[in-house]
ModelCIF file with pLDDT and N, C-alpha, C, O atoms, coordinates in Angstrom:
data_MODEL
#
_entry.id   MODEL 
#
_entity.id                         1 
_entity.type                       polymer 
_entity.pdbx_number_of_molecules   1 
#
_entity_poly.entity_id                      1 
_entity_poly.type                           'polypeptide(L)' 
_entity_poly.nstd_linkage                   no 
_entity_poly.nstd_monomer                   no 
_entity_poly.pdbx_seq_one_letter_code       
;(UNK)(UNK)(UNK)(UNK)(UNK)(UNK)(UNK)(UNK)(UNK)(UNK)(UNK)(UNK)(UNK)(UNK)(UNK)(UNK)
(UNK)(UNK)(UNK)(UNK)(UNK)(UNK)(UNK)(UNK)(UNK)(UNK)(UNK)(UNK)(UNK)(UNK)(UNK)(UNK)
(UNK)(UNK)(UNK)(UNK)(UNK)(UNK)(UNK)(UNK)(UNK)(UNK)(UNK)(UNK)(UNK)(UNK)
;
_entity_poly.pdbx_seq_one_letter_code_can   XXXXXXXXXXXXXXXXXXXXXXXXXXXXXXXXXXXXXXXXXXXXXX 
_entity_poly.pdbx_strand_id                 A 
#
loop_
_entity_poly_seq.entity_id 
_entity_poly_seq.num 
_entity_poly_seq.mon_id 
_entity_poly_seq.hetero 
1 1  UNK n 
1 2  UNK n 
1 3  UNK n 
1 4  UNK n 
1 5  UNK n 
1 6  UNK n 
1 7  UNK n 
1 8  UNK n 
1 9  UNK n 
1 10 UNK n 
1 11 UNK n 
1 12 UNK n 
1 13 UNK n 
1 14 UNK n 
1 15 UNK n 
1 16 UNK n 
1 17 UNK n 
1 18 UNK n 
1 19 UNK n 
1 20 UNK n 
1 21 UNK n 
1 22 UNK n 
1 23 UNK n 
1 24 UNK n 
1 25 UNK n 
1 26 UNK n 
1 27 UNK n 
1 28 UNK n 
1 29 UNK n 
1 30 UNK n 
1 31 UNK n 
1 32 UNK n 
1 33 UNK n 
1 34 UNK n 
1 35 UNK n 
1 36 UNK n 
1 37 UNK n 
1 38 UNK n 
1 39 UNK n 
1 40 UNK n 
1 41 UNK n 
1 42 UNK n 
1 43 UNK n 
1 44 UNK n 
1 45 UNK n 
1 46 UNK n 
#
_struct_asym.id          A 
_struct_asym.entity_id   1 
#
loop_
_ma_qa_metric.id 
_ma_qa_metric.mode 
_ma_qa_metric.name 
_ma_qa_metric.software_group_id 
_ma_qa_metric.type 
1 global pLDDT . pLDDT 
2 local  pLDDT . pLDDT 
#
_ma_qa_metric_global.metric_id      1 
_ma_qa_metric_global.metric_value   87.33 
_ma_qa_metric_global.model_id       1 
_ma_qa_metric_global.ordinal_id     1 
#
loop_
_ma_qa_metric_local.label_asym_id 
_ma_qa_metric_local.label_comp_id 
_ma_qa_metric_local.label_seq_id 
_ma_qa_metric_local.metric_id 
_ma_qa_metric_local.metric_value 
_ma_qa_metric_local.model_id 
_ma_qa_metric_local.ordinal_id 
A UNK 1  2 80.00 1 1  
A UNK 2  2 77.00 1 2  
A UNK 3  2 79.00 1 3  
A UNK 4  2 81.00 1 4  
A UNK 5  2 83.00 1 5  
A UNK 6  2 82.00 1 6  
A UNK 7  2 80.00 1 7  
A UNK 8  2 82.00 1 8  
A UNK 9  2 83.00 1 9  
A UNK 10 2 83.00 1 10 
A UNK 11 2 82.00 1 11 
A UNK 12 2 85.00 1 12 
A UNK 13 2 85.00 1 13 
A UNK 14 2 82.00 1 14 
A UNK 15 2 84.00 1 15 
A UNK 16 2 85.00 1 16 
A UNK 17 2 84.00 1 17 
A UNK 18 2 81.00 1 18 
A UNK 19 2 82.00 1 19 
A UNK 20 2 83.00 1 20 
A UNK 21 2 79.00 1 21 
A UNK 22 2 76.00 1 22 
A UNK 23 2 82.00 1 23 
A UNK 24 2 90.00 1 24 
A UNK 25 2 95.00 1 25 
A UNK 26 2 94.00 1 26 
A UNK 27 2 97.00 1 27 
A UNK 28 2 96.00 1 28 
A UNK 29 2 94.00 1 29 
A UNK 30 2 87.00 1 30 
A UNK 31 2 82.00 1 31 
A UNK 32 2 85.00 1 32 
A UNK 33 2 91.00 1 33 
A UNK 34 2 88.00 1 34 
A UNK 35 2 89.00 1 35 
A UNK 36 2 93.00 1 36 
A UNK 37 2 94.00 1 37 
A UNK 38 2 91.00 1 38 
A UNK 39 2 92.00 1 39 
A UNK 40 2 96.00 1 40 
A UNK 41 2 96.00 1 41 
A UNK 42 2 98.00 1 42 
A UNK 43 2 98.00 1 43 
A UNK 44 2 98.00 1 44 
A UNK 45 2 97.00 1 45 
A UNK 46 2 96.00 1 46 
#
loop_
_atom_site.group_PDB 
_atom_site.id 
_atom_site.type_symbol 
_atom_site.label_atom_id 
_atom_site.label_alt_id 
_atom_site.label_comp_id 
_atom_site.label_asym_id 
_atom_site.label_entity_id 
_atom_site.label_seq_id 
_atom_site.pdbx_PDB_ins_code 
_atom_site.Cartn_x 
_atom_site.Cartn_y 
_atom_site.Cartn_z 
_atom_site.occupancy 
_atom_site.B_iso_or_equiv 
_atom_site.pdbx_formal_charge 
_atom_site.auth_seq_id 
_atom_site.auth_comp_id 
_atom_site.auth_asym_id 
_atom_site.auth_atom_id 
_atom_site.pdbx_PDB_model_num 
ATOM 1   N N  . UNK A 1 1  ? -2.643 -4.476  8.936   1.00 80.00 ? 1  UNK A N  1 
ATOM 2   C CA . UNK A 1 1  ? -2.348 -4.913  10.296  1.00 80.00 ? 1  UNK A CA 1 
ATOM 3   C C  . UNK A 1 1  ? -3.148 -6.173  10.617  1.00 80.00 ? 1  UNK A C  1 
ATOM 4   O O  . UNK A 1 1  ? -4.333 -6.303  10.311  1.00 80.00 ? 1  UNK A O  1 
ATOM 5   N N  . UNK A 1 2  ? -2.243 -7.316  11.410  1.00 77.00 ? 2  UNK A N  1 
ATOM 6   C CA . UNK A 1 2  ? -3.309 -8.408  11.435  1.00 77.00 ? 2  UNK A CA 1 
ATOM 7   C C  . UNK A 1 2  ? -3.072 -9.468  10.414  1.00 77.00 ? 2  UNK A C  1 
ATOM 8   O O  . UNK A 1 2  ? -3.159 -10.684 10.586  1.00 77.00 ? 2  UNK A O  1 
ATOM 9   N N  . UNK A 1 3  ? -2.789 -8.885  9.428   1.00 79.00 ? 3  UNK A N  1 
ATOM 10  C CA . UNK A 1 3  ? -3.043 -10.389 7.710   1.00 79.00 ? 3  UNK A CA 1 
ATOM 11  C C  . UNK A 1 3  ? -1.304 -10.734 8.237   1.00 79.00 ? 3  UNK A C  1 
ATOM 12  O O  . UNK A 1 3  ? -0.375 -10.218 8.857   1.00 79.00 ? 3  UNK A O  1 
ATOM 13  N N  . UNK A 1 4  ? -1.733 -12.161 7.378   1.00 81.00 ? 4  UNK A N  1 
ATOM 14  C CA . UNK A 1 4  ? -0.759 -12.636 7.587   1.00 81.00 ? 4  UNK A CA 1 
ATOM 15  C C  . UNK A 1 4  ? 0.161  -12.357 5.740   1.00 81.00 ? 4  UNK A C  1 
ATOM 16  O O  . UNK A 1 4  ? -0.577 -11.965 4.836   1.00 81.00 ? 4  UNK A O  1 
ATOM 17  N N  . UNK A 1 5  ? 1.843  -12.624 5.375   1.00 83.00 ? 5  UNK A N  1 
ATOM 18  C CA . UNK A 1 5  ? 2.061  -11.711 4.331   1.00 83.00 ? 5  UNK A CA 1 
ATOM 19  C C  . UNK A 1 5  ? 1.682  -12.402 3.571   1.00 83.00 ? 5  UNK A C  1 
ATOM 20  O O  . UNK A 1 5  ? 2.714  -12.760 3.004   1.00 83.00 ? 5  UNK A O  1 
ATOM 21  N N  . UNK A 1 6  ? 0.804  -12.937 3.065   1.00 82.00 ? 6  UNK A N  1 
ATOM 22  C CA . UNK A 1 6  ? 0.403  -13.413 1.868   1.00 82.00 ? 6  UNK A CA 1 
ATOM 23  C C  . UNK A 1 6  ? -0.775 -12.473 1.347   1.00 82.00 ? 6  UNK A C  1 
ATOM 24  O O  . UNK A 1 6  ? -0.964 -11.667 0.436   1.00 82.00 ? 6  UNK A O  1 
ATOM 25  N N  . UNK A 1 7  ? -1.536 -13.078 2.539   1.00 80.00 ? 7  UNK A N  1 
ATOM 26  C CA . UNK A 1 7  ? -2.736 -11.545 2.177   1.00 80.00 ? 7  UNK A CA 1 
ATOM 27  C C  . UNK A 1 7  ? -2.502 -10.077 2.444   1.00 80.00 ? 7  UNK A C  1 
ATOM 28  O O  . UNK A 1 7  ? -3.253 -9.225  1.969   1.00 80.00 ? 7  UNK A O  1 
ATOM 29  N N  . UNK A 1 8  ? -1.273 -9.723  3.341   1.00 82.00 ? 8  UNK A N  1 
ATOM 30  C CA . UNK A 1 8  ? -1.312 -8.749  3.055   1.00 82.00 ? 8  UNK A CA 1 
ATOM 31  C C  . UNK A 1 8  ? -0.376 -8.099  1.452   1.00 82.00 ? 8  UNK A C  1 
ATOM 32  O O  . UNK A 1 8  ? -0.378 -6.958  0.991   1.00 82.00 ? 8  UNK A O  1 
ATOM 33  N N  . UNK A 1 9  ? 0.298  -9.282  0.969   1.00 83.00 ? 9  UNK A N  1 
ATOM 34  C CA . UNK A 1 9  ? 0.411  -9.099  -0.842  1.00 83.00 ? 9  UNK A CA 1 
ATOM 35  C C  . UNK A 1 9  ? -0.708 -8.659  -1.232  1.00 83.00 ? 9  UNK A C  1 
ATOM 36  O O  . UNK A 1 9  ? -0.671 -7.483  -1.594  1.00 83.00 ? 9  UNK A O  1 
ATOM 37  N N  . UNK A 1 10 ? -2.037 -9.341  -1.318  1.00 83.00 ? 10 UNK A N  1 
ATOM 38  C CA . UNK A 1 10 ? -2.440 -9.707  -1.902  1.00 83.00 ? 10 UNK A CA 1 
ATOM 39  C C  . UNK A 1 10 ? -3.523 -8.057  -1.546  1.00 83.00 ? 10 UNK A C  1 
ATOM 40  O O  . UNK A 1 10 ? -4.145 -7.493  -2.446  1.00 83.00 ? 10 UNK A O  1 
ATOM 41  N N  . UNK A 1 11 ? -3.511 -7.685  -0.429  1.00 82.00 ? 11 UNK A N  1 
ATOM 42  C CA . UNK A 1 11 ? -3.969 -5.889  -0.229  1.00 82.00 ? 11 UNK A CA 1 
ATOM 43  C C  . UNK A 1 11 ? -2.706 -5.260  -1.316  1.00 82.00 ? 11 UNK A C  1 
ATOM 44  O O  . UNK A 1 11 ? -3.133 -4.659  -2.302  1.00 82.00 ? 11 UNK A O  1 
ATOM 45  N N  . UNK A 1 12 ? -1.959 -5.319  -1.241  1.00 85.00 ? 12 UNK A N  1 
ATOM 46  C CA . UNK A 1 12 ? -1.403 -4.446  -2.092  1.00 85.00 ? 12 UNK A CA 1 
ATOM 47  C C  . UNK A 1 12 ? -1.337 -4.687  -3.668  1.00 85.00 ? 12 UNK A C  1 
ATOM 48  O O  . UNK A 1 12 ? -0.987 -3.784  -4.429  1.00 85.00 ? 12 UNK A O  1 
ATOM 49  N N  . UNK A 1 13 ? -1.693 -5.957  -4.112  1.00 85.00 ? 13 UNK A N  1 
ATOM 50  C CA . UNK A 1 13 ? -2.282 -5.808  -5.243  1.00 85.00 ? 13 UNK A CA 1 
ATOM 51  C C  . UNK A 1 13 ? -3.555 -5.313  -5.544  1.00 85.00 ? 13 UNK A C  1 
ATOM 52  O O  . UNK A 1 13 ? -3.832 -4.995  -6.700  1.00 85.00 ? 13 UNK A O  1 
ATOM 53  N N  . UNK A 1 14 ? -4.140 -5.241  -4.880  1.00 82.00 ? 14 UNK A N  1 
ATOM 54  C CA . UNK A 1 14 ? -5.587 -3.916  -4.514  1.00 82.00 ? 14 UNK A CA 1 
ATOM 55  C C  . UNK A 1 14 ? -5.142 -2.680  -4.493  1.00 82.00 ? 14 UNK A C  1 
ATOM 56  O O  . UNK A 1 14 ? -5.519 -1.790  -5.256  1.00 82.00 ? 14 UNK A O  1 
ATOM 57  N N  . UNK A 1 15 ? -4.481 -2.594  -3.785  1.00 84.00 ? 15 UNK A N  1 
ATOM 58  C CA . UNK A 1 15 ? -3.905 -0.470  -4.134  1.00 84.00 ? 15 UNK A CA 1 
ATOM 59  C C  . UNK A 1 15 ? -3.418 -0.438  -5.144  1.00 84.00 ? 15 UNK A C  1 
ATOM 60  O O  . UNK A 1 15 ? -3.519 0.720   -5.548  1.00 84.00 ? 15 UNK A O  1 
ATOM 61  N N  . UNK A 1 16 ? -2.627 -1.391  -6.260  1.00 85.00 ? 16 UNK A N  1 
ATOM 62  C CA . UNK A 1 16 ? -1.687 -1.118  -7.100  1.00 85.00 ? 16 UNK A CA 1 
ATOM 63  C C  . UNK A 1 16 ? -2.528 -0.963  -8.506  1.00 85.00 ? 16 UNK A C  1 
ATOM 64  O O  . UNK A 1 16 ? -2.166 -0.370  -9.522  1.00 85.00 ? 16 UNK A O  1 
ATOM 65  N N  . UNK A 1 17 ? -3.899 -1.752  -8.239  1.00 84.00 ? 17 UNK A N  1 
ATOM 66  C CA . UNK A 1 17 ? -4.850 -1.870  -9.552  1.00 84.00 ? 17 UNK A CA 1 
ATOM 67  C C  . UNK A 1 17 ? -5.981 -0.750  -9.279  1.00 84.00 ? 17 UNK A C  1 
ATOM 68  O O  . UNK A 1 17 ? -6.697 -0.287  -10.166 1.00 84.00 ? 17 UNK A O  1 
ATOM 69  N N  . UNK A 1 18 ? -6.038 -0.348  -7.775  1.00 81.00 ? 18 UNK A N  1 
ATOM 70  C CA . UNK A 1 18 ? -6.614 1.069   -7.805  1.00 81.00 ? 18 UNK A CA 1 
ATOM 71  C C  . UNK A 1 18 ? -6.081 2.378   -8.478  1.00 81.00 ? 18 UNK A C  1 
ATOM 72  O O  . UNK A 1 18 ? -6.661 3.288   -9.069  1.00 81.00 ? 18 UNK A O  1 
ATOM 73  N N  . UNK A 1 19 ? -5.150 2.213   -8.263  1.00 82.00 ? 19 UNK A N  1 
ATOM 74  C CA . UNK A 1 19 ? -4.414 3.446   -8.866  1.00 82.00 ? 19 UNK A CA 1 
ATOM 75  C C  . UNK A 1 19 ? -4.252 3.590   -10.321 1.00 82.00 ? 19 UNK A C  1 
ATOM 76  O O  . UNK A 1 19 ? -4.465 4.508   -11.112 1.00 82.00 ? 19 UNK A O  1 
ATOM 77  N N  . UNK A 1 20 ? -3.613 1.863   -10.461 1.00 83.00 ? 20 UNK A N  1 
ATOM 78  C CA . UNK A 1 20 ? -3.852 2.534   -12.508 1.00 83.00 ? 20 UNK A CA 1 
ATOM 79  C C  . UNK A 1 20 ? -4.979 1.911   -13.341 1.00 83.00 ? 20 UNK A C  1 
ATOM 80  O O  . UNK A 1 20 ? -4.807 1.895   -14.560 1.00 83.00 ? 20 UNK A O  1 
ATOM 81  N N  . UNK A 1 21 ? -5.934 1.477   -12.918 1.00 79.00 ? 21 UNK A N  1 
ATOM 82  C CA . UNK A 1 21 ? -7.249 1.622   -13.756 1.00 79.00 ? 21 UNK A CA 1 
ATOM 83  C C  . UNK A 1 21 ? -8.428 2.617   -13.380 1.00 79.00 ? 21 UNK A C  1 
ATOM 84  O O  . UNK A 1 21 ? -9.311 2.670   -14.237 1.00 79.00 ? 21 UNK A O  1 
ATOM 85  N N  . UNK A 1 22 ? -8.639 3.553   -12.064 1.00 76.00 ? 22 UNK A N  1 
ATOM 86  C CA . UNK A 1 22 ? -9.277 4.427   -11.779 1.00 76.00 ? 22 UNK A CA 1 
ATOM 87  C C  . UNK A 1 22 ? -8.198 5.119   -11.007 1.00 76.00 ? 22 UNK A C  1 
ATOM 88  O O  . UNK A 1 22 ? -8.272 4.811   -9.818  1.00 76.00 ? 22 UNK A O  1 
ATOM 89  N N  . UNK A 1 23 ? -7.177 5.985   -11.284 1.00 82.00 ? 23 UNK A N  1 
ATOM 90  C CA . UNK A 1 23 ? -6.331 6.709   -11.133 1.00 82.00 ? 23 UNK A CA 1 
ATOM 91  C C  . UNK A 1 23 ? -6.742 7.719   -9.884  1.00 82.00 ? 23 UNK A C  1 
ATOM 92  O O  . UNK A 1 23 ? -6.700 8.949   -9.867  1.00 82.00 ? 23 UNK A O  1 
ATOM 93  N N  . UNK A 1 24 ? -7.191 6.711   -8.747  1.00 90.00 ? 24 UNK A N  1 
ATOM 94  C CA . UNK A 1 24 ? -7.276 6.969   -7.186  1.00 90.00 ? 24 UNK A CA 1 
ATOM 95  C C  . UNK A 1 24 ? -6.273 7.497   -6.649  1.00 90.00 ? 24 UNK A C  1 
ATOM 96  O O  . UNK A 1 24 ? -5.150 7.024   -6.826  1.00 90.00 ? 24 UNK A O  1 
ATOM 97  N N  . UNK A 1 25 ? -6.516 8.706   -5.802  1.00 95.00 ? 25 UNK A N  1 
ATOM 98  C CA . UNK A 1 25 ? -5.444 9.050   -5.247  1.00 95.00 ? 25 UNK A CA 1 
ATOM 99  C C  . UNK A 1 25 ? -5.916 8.585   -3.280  1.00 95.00 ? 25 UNK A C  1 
ATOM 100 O O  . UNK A 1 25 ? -6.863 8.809   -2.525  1.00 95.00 ? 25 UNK A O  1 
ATOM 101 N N  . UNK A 1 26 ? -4.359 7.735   -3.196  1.00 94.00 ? 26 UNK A N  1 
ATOM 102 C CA . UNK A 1 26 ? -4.257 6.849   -2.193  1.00 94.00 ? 26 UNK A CA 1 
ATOM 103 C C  . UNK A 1 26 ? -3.517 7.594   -0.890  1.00 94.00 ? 26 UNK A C  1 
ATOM 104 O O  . UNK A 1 26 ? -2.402 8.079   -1.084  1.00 94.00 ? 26 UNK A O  1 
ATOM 105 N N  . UNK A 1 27 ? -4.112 7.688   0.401   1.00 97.00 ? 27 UNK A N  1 
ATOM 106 C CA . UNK A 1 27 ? -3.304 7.859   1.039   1.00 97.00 ? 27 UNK A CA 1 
ATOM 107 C C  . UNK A 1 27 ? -3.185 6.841   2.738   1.00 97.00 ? 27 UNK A C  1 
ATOM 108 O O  . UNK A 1 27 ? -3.783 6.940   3.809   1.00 97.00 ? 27 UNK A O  1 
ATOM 109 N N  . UNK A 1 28 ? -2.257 6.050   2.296   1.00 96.00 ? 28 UNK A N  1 
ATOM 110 C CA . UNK A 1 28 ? -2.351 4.953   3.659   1.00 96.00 ? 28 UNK A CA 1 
ATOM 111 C C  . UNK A 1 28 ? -1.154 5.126   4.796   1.00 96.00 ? 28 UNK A C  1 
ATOM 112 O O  . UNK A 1 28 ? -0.078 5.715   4.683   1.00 96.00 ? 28 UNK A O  1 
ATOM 113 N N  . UNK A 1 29 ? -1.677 4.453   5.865   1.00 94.00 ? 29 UNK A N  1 
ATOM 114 C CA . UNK A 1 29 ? -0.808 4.848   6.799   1.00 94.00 ? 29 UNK A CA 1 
ATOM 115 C C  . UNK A 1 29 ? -0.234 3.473   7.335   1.00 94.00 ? 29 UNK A C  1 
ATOM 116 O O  . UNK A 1 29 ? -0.949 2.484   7.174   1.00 94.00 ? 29 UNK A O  1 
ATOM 117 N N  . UNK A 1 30 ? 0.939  3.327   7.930   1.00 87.00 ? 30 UNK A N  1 
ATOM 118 C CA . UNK A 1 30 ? 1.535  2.092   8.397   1.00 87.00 ? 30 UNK A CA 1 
ATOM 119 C C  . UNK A 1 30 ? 2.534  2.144   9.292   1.00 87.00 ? 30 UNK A C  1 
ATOM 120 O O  . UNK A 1 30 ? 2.978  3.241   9.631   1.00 87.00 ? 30 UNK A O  1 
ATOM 121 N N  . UNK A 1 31 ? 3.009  1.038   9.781   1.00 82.00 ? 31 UNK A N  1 
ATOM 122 C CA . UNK A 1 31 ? 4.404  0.982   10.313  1.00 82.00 ? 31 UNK A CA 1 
ATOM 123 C C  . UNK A 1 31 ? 4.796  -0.263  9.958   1.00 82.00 ? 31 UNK A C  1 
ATOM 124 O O  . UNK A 1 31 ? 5.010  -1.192  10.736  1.00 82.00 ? 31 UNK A O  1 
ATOM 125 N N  . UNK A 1 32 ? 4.903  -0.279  8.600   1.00 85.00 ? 32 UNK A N  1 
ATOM 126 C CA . UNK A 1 32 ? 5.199  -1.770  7.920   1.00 85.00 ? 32 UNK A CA 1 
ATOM 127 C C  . UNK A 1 32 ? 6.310  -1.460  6.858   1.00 85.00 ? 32 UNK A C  1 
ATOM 128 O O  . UNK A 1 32 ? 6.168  -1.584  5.642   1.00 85.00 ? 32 UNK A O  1 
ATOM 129 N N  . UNK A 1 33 ? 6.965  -1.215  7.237   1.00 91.00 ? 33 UNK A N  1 
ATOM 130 C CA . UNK A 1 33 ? 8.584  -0.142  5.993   1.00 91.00 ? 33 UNK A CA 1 
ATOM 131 C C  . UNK A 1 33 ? 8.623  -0.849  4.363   1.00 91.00 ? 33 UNK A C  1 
ATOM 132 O O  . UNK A 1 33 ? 8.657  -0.307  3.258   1.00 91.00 ? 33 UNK A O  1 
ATOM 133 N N  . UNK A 1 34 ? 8.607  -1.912  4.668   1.00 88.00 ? 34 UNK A N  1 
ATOM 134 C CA . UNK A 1 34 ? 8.753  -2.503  3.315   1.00 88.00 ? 34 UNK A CA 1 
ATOM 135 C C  . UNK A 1 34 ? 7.354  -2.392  3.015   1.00 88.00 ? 34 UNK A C  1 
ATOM 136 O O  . UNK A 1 34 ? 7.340  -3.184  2.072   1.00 88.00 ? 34 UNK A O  1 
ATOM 137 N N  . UNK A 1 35 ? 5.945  -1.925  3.134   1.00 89.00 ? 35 UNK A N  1 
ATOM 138 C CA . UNK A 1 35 ? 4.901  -1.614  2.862   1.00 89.00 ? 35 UNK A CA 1 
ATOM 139 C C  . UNK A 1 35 ? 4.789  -0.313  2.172   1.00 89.00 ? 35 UNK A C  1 
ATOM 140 O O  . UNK A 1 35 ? 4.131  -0.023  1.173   1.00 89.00 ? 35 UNK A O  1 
ATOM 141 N N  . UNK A 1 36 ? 5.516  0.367   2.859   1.00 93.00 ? 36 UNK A N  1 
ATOM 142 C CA . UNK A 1 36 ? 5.646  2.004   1.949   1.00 93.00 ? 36 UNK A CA 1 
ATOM 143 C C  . UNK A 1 36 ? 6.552  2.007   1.314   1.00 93.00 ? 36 UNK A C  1 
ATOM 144 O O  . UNK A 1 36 ? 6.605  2.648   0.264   1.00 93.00 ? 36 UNK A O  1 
ATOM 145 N N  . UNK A 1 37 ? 7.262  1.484   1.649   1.00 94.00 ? 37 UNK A N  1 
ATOM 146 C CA . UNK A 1 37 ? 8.219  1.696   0.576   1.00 94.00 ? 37 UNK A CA 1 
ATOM 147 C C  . UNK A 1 37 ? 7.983  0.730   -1.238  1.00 94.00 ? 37 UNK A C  1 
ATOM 148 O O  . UNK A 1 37 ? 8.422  1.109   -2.323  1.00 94.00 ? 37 UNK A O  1 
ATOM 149 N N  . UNK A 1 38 ? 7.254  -0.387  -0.973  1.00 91.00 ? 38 UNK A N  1 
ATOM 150 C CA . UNK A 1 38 ? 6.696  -0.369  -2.424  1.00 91.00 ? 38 UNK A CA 1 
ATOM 151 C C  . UNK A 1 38 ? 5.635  -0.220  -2.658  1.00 91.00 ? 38 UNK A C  1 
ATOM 152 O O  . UNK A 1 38 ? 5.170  -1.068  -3.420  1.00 91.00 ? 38 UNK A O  1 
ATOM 153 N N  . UNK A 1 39 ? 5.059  0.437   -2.367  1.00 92.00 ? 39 UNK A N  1 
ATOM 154 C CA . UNK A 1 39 ? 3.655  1.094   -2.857  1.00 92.00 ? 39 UNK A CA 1 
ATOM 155 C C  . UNK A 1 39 ? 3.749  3.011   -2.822  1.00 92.00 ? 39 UNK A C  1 
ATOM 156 O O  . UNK A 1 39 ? 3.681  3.611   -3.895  1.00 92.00 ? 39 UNK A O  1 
ATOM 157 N N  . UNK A 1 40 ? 3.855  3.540   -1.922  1.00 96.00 ? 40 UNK A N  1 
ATOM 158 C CA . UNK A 1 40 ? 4.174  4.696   -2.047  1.00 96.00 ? 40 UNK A CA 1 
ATOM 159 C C  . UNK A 1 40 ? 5.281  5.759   -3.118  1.00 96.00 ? 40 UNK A C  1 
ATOM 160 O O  . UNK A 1 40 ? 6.501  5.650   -2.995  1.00 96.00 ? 40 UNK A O  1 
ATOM 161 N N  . UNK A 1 41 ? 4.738  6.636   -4.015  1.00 96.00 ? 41 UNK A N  1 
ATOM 162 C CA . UNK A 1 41 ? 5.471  6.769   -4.297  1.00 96.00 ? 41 UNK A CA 1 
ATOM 163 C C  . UNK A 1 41 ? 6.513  8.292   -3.320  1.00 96.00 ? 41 UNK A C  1 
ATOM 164 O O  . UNK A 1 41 ? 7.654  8.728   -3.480  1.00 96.00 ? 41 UNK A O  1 
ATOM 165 N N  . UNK A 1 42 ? 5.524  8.617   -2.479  1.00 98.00 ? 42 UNK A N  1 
ATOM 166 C CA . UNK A 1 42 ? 6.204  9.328   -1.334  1.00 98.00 ? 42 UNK A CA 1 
ATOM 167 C C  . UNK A 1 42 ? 5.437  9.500   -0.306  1.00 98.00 ? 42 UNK A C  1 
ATOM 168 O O  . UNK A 1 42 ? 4.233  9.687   -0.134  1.00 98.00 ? 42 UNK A O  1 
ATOM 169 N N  . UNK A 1 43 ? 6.438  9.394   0.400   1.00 98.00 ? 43 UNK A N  1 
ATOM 170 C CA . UNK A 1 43 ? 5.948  8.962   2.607   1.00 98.00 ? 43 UNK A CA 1 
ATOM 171 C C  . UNK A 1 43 ? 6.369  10.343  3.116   1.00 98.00 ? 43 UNK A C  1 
ATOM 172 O O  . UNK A 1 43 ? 7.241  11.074  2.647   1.00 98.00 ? 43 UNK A O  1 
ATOM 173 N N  . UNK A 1 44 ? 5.351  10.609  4.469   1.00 98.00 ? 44 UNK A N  1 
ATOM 174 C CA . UNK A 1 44 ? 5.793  11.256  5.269   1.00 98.00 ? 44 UNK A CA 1 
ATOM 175 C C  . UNK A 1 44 ? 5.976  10.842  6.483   1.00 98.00 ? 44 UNK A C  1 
ATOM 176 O O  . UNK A 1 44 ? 5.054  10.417  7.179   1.00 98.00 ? 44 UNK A O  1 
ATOM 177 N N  . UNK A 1 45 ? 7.563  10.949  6.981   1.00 97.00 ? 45 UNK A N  1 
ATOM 178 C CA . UNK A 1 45 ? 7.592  10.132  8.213   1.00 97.00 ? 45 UNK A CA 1 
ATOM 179 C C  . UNK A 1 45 ? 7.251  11.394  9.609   1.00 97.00 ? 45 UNK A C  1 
ATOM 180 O O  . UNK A 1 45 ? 7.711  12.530  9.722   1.00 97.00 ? 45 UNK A O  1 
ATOM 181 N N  . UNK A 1 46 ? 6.122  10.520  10.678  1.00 96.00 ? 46 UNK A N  1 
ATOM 182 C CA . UNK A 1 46 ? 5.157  11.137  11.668  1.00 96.00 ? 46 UNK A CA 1 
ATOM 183 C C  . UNK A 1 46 ? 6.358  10.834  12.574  1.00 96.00 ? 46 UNK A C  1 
ATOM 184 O O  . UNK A 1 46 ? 6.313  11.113  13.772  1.00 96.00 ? 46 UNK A O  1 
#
């Protein structure tokens, strides 16, 4: 929330290298659709 989309790419290349070199389990929250939808591999909609 806030970045503009470059940096916020550039957060999600941070979750994406969390997950497969220390196999972190991630759980983020948003209202950014195209945000969960490529990073998540499942959402729960609130």
């Amino acid at each position: 929330v806030g970045l503009d989309p470059v940096a916020r790419h550039g957060v999600w290349e941070h979750v994406r290298a969390l997950q497969r070199s220390a196999g972190m389990t991630i759980l983020i929250t948003t209202h950014y659709m195209q945000e969960a939808d490529e990073l998540c591999g499942r959402i729960a909609i609130i």
